[in-house]
Structure formats: C-alpha cells, structure tokens
PDB file of N, CA and C in Angstrom:
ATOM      1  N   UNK A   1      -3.274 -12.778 -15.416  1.00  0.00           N
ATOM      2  CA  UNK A   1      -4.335 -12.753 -14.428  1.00  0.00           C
ATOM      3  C   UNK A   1      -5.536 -11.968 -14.942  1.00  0.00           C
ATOM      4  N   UNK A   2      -5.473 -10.873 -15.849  1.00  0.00           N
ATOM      5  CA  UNK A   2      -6.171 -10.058 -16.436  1.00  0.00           C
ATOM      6  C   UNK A   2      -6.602 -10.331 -17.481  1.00  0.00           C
ATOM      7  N   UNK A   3      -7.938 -10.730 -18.001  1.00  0.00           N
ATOM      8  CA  UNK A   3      -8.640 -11.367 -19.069  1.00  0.00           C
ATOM      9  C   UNK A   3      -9.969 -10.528 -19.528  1.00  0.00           C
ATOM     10  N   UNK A   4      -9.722 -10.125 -20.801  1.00  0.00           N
ATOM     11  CA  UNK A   4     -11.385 -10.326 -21.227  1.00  0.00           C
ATOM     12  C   UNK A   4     -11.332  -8.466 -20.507  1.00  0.00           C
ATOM     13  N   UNK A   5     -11.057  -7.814 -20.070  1.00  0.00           N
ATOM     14  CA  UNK A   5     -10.784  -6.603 -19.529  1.00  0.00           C
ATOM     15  C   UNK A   5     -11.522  -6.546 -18.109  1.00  0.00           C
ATOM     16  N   UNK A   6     -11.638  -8.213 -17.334  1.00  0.00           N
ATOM     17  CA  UNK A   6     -11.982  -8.165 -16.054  1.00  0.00           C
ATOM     18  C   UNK A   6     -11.205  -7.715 -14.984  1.00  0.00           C
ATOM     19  N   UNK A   7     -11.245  -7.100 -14.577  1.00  0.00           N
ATOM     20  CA  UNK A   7     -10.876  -6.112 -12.928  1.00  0.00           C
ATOM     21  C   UNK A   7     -11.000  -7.362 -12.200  1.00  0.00           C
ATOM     22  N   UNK A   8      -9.765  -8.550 -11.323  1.00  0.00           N
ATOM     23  CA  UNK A   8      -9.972  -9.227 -10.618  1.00  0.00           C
ATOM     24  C   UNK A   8      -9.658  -8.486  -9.414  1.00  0.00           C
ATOM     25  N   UNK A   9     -10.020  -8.838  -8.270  1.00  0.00           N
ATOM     26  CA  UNK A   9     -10.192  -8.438  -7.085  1.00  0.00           C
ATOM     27  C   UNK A   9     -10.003  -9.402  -6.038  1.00  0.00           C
ATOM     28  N   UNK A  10      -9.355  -9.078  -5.000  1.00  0.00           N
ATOM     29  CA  UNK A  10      -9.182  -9.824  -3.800  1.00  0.00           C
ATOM     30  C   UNK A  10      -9.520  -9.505  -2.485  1.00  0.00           C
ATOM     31  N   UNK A  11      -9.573 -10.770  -1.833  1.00  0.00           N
ATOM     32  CA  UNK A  11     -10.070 -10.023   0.071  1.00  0.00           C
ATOM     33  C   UNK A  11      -8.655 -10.214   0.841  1.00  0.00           C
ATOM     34  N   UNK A  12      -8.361  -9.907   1.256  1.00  0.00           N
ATOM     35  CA  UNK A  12      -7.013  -9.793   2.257  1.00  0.00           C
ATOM     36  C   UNK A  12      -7.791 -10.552   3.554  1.00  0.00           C
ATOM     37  N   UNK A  13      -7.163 -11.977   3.827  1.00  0.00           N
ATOM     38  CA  UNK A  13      -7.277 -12.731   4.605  1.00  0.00           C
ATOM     39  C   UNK A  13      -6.427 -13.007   5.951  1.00  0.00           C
ATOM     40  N   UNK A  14      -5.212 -12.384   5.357  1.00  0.00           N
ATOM     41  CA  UNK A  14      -3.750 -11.794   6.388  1.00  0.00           C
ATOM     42  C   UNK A  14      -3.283 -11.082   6.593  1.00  0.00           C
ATOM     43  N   UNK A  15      -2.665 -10.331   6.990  1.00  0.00           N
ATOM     44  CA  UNK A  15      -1.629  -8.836   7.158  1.00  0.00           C
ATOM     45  C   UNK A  15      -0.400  -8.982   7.533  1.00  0.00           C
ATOM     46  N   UNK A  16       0.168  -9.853   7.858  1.00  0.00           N
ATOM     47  CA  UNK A  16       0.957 -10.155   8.428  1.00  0.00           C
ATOM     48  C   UNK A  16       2.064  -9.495   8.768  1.00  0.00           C
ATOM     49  N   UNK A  17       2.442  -8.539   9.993  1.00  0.00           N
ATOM     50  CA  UNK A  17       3.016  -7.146   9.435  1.00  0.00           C
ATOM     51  C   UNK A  17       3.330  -6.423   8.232  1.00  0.00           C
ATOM     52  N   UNK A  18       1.938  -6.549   7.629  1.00  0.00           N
ATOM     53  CA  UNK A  18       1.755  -5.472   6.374  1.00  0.00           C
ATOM     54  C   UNK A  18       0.779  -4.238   6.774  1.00  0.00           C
ATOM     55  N   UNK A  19       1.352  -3.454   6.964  1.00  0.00           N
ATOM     56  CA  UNK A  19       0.935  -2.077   7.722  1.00  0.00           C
ATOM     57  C   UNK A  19      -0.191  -1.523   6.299  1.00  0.00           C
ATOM     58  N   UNK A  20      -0.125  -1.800   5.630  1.00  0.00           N
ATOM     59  CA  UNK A  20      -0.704  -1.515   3.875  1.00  0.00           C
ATOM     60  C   UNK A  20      -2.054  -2.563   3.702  1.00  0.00           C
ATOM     61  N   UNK A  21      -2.256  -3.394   4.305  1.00  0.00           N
ATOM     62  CA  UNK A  21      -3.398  -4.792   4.169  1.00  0.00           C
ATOM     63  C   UNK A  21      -4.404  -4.334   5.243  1.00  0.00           C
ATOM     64  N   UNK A  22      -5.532  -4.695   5.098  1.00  0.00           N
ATOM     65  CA  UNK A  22      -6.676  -4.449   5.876  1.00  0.00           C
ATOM     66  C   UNK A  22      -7.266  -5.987   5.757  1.00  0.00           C
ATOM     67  N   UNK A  23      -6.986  -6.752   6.930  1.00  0.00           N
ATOM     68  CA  UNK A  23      -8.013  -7.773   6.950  1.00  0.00           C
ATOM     69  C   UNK A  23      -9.694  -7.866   6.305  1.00  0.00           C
ATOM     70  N   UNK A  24      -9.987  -8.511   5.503  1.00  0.00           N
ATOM     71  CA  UNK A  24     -11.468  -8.603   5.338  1.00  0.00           C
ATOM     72  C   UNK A  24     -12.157  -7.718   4.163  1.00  0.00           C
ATOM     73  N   UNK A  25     -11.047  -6.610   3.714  1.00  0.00           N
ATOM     74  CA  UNK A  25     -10.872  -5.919   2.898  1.00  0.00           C
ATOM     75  C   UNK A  25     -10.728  -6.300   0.987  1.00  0.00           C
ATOM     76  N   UNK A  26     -11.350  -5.837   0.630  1.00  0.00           N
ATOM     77  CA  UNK A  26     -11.194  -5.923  -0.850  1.00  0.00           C
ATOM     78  C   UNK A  26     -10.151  -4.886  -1.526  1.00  0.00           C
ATOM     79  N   UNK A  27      -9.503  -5.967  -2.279  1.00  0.00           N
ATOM     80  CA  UNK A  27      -8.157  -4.895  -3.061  1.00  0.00           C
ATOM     81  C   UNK A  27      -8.637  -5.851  -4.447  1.00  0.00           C
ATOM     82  N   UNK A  28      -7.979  -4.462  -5.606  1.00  0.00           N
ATOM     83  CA  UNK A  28      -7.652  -4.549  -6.836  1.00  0.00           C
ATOM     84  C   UNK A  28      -6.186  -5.299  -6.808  1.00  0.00           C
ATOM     85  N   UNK A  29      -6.579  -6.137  -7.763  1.00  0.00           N
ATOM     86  CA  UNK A  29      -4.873  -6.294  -8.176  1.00  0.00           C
ATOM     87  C   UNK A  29      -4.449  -6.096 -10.126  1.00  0.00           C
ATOM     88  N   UNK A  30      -3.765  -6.712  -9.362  1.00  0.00           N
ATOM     89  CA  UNK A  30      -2.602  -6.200 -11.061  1.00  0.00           C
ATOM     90  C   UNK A  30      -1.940  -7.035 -11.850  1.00  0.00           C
ATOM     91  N   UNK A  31      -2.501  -7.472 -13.325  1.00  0.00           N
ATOM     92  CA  UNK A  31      -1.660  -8.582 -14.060  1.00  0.00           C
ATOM     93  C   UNK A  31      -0.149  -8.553 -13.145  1.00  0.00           C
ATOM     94  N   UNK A  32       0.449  -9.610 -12.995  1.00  0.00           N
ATOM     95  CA  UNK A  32       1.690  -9.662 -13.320  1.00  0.00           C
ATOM     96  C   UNK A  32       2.607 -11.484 -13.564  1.00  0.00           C
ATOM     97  N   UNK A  33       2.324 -12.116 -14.426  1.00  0.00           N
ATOM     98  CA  UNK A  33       2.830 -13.478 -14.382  1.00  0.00           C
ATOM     99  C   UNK A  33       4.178 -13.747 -14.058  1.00  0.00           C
ATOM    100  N   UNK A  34       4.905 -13.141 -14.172  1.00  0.00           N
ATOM    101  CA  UNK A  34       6.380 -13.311 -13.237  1.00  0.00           C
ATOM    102  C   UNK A  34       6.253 -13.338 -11.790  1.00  0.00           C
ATOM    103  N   UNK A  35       5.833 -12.740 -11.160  1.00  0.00           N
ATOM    104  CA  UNK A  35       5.257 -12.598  -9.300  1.00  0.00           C
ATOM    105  C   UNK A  35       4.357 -13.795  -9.424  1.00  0.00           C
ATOM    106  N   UNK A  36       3.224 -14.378 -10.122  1.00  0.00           N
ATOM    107  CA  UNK A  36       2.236 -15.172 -10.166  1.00  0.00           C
ATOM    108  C   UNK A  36       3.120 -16.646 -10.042  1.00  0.00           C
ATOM    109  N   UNK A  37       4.140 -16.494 -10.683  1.00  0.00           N
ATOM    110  CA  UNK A  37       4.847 -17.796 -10.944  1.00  0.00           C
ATOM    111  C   UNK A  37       5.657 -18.073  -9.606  1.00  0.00           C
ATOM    112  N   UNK A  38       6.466 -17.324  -8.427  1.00  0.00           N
ATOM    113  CA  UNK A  38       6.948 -17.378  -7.416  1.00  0.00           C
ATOM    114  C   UNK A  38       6.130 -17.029  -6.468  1.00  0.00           C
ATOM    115  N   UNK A  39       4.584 -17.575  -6.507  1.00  0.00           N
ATOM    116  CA  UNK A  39       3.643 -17.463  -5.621  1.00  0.00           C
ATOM    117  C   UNK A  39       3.571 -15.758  -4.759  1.00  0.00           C
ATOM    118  N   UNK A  40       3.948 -14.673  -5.316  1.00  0.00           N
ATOM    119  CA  UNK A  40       3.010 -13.060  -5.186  1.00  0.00           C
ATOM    120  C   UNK A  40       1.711 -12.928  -5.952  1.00  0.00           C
ATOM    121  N   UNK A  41       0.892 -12.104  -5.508  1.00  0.00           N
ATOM    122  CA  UNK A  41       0.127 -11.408  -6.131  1.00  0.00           C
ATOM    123  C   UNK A  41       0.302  -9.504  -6.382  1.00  0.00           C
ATOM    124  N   UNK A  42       0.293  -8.977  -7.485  1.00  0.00           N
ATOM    125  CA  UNK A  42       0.094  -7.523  -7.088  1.00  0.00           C
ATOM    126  C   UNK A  42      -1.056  -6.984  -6.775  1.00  0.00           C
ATOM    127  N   UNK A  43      -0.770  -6.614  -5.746  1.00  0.00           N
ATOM    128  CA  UNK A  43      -1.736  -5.553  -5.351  1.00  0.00           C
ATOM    129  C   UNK A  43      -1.967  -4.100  -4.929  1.00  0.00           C
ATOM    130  N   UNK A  44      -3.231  -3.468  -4.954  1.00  0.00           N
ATOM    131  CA  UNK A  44      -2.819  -1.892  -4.839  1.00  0.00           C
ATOM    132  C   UNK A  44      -3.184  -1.794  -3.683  1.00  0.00           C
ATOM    133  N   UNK A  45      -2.519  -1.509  -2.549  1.00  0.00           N
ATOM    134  CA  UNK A  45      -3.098  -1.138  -1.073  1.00  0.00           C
ATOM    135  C   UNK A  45      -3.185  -0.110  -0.555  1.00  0.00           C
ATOM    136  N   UNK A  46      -3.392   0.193   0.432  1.00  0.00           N
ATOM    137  CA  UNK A  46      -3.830   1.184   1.150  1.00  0.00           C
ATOM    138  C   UNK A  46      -3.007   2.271   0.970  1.00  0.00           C
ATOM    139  N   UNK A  47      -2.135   2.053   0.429  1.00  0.00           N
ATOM    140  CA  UNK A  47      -0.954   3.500   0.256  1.00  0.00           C
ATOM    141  C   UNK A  47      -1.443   4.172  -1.197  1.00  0.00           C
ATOM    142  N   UNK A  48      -2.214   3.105  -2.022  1.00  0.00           N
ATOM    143  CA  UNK A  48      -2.226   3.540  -3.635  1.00  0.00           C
ATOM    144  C   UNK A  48      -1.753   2.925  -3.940  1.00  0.00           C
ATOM    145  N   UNK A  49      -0.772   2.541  -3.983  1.00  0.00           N
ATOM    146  CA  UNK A  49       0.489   2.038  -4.894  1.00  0.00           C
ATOM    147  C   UNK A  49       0.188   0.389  -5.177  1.00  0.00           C
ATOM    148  N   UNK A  50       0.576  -0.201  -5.862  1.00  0.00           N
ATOM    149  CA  UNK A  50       0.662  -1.748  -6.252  1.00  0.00           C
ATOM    150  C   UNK A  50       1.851  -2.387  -6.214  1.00  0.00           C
ATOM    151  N   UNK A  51       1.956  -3.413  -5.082  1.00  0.00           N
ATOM    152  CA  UNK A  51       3.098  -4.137  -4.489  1.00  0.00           C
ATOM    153  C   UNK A  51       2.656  -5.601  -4.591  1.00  0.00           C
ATOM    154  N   UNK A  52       3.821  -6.131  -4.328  1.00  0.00           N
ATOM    155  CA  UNK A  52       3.968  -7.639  -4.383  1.00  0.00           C
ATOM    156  C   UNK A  52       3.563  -8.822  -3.159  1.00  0.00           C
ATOM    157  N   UNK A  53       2.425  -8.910  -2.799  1.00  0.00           N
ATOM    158  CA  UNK A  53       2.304  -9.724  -1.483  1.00  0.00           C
ATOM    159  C   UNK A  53       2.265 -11.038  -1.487  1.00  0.00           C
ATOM    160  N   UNK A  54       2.578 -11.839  -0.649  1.00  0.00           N
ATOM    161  CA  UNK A  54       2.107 -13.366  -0.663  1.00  0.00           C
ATOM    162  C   UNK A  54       0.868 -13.603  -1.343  1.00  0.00           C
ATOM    163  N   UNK A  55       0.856 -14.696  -2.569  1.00  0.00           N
ATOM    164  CA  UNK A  55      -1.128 -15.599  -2.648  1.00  0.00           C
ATOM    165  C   UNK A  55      -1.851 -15.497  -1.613  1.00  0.00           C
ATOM    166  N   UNK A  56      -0.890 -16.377  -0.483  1.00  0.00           N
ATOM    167  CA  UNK A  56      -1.953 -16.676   0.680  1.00  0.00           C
ATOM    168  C   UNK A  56      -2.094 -15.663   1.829  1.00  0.00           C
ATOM    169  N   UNK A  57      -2.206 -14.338   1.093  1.00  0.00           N
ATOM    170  CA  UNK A  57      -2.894 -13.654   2.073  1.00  0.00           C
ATOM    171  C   UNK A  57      -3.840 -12.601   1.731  1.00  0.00           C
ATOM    172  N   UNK A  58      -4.812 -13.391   0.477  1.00  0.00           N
ATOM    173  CA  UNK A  58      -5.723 -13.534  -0.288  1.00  0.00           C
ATOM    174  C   UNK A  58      -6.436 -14.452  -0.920  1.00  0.00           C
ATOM    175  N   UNK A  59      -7.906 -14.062  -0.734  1.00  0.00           N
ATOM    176  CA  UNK A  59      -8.744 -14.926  -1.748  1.00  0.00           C
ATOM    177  C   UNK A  59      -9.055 -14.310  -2.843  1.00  0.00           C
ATOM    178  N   UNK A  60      -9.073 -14.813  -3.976  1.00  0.00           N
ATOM    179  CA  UNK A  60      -9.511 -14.101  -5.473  1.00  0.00           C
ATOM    180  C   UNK A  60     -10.689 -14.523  -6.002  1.00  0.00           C
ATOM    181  N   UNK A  61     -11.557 -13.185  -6.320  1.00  0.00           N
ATOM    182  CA  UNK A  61     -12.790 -13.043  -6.544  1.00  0.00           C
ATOM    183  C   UNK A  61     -12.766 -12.138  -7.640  1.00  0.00           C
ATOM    184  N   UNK A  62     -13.917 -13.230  -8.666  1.00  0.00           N
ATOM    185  CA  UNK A  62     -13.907 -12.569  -9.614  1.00  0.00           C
ATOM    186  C   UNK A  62     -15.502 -12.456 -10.121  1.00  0.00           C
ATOM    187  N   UNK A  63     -15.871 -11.528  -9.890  1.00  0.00           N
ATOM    188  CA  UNK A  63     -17.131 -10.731  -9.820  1.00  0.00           C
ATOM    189  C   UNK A  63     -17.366 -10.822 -11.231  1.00  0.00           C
ATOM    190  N   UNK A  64     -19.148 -10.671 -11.343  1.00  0.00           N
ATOM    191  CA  UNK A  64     -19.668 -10.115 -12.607  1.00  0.00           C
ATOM    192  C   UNK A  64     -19.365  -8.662 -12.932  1.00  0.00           C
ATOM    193  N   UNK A  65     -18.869  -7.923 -14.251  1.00  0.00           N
ATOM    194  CA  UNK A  65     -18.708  -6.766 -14.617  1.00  0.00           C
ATOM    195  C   UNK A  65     -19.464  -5.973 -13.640  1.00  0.00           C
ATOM    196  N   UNK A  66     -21.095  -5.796 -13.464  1.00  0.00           N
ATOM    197  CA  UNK A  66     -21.692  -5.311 -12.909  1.00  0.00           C
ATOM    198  C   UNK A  66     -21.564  -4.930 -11.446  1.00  0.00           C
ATOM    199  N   UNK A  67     -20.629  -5.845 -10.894  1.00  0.00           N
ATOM    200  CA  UNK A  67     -20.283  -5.994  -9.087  1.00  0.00           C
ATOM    201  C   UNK A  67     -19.170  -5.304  -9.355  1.00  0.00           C
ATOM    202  N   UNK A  68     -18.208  -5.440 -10.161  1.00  0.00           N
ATOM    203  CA  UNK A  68     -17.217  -4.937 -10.268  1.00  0.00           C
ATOM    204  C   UNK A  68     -16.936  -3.433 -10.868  1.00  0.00           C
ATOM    205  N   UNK A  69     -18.181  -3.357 -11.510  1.00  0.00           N
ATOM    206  CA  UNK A  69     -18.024  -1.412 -11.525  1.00  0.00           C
ATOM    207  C   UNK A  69     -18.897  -1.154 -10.100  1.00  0.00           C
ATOM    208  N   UNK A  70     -19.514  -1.614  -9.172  1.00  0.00           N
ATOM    209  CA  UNK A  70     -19.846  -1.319  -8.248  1.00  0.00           C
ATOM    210  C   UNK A  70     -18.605  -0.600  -6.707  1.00  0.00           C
ATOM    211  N   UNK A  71     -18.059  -1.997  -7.162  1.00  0.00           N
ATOM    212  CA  UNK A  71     -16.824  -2.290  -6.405  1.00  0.00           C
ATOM    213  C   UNK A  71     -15.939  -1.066  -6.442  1.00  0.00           C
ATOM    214  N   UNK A  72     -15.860  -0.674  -7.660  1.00  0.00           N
ATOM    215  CA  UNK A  72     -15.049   0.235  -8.137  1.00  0.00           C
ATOM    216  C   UNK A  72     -15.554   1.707  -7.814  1.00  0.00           C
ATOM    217  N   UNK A  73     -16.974   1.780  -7.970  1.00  0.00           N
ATOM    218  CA  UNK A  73     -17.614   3.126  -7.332  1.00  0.00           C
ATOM    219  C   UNK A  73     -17.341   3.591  -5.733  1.00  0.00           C
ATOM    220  N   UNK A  74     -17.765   2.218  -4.866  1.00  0.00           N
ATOM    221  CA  UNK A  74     -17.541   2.107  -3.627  1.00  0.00           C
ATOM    222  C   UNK A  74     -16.533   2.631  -3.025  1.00  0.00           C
ATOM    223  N   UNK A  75     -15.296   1.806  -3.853  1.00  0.00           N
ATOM    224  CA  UNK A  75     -14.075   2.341  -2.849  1.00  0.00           C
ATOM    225  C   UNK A  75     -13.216   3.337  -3.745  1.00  0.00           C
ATOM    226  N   UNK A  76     -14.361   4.203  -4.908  1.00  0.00           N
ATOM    227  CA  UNK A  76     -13.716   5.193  -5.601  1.00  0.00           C
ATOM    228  C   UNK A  76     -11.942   4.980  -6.581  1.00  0.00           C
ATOM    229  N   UNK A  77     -11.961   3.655  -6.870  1.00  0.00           N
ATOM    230  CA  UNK A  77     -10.735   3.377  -7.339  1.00  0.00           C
ATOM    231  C   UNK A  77     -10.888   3.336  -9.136  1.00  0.00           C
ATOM    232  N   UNK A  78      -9.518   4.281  -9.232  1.00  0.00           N
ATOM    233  CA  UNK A  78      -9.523   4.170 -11.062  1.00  0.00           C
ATOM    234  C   UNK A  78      -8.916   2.797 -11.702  1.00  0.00           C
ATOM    235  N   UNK A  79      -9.548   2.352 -12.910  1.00  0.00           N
ATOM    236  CA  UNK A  79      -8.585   1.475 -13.539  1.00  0.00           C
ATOM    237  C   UNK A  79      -7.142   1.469 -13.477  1.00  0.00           C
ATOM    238  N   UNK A  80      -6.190   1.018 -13.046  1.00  0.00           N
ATOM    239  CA  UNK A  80      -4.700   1.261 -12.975  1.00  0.00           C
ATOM    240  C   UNK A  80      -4.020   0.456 -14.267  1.00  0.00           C
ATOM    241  N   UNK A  81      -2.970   1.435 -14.955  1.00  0.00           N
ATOM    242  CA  UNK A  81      -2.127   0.556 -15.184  1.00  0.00           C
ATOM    243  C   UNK A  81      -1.301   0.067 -14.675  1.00  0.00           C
ATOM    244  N   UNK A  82      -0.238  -1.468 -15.122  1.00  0.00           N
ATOM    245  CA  UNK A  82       0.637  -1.470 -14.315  1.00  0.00           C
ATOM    246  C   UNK A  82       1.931  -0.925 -14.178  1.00  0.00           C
ATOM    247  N   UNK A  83       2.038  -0.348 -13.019  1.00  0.00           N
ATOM    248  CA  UNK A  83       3.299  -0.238 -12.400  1.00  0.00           C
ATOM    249  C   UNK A  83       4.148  -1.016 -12.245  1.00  0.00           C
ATOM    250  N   UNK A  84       5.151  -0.262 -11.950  1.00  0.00           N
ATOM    251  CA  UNK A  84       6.422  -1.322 -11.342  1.00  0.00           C
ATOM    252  C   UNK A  84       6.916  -1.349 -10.479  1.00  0.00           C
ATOM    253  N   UNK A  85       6.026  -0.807  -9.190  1.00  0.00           N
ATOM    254  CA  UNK A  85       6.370  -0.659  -7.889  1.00  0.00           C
ATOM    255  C   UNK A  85       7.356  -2.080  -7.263  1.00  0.00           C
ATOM    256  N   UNK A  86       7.862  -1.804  -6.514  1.00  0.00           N
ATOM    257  CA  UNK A  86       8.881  -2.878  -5.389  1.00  0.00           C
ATOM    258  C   UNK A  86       7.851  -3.669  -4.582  1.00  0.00           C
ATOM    259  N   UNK A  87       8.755  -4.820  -4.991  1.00  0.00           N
ATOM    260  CA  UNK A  87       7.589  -5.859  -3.757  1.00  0.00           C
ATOM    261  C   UNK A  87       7.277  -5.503  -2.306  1.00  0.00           C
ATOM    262  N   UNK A  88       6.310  -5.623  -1.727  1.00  0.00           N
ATOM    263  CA  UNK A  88       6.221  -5.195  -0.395  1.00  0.00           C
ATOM    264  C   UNK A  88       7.436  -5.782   0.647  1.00  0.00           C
ATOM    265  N   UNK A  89       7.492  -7.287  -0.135  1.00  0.00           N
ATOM    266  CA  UNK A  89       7.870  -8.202   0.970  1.00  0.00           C
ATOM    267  C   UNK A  89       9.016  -8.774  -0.392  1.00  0.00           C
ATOM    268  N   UNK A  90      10.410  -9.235  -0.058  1.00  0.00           N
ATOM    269  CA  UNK A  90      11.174  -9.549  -1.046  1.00  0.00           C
ATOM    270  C   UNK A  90      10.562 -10.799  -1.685  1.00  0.00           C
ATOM    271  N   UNK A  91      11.089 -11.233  -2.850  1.00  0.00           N
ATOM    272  CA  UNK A  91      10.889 -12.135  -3.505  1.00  0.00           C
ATOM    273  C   UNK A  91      11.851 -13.359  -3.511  1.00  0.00           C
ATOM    274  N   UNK A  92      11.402 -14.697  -2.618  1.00  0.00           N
ATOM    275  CA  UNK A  92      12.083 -15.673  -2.558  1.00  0.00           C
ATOM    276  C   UNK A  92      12.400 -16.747  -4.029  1.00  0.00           C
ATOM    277  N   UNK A  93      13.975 -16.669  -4.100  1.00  0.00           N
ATOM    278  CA  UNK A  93      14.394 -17.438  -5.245  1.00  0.00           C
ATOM    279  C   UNK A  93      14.803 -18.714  -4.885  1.00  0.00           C
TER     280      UNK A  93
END
C-alpha cells in the first residue's frame, strides 16, 4: 500500500461500533498486504495504535507530498512504523 515513501491516508466513512473511528475523519494507515488481501485496512486510530478495520469503512486518499506533510502537522502525527497490533475486528477466513 506504501509506495515511493507516500503516507496514504483515509476518511472513515463508518464506525460501526468502533469506539476508535471518527466518522468524516482522516486516519493514517499502514502497509500491510496480508489484511489488504482479506479485505482490512490498517489503521492508526484514535487510541494511537494501528488496527485492522474493514476497506469499506474507508475512502483512500492519496494526497500530494505537500497536503500530506500538512496533514501530518494538523493532526500532529509521527511517521509510524509498522506494528503488529491485533485486528480491531477479527479476521474472516
């Protein structure tokens, strides 16, 4: 998901008892192609941490560098590496 050293970013379109999601909200997320492949995305939410949520309860936006160190000033967030936090929500096999 992570290319070229672009910071992709998402809006949280759902919450769906995710106490951690903010509707309308922009989150960082987090390479991960194993979750990508059983339809998760990682993301870092409101706790800090980077968990495993549904695709569809996000749109992915991928900003010019320039929006995206903005982005990053705004809501004061550091580059993360990834973690290996637990999915929010289990992972259907």
């Amino acid at each position: 998901m992570m290319k070229n050293n672009i910071i992709p970013f998402v809006i949280c379109t759902h919450n769906d008892d995710c106490d951690d999601l903010e509707r309308l909200k922009i989150y960082q997320t987090l390479p991960d192609d194993s979750a990508a492949k059983e339809g998760y995305i990682r993301v870092i939410d409101e706790s800090g941490e980077d968990y495993l949520y549904p695709e569809n309860y996000f749109i992915l936006f991928k900003f010019p560098k320039i929006i995206e160190q903005e982005i990053l000033a705004v809501y004061d967030i550091k580059p993360h590496q990834q973690s290996h936090s637990q999915p929010a929500m289990p992972m259907v096999n």
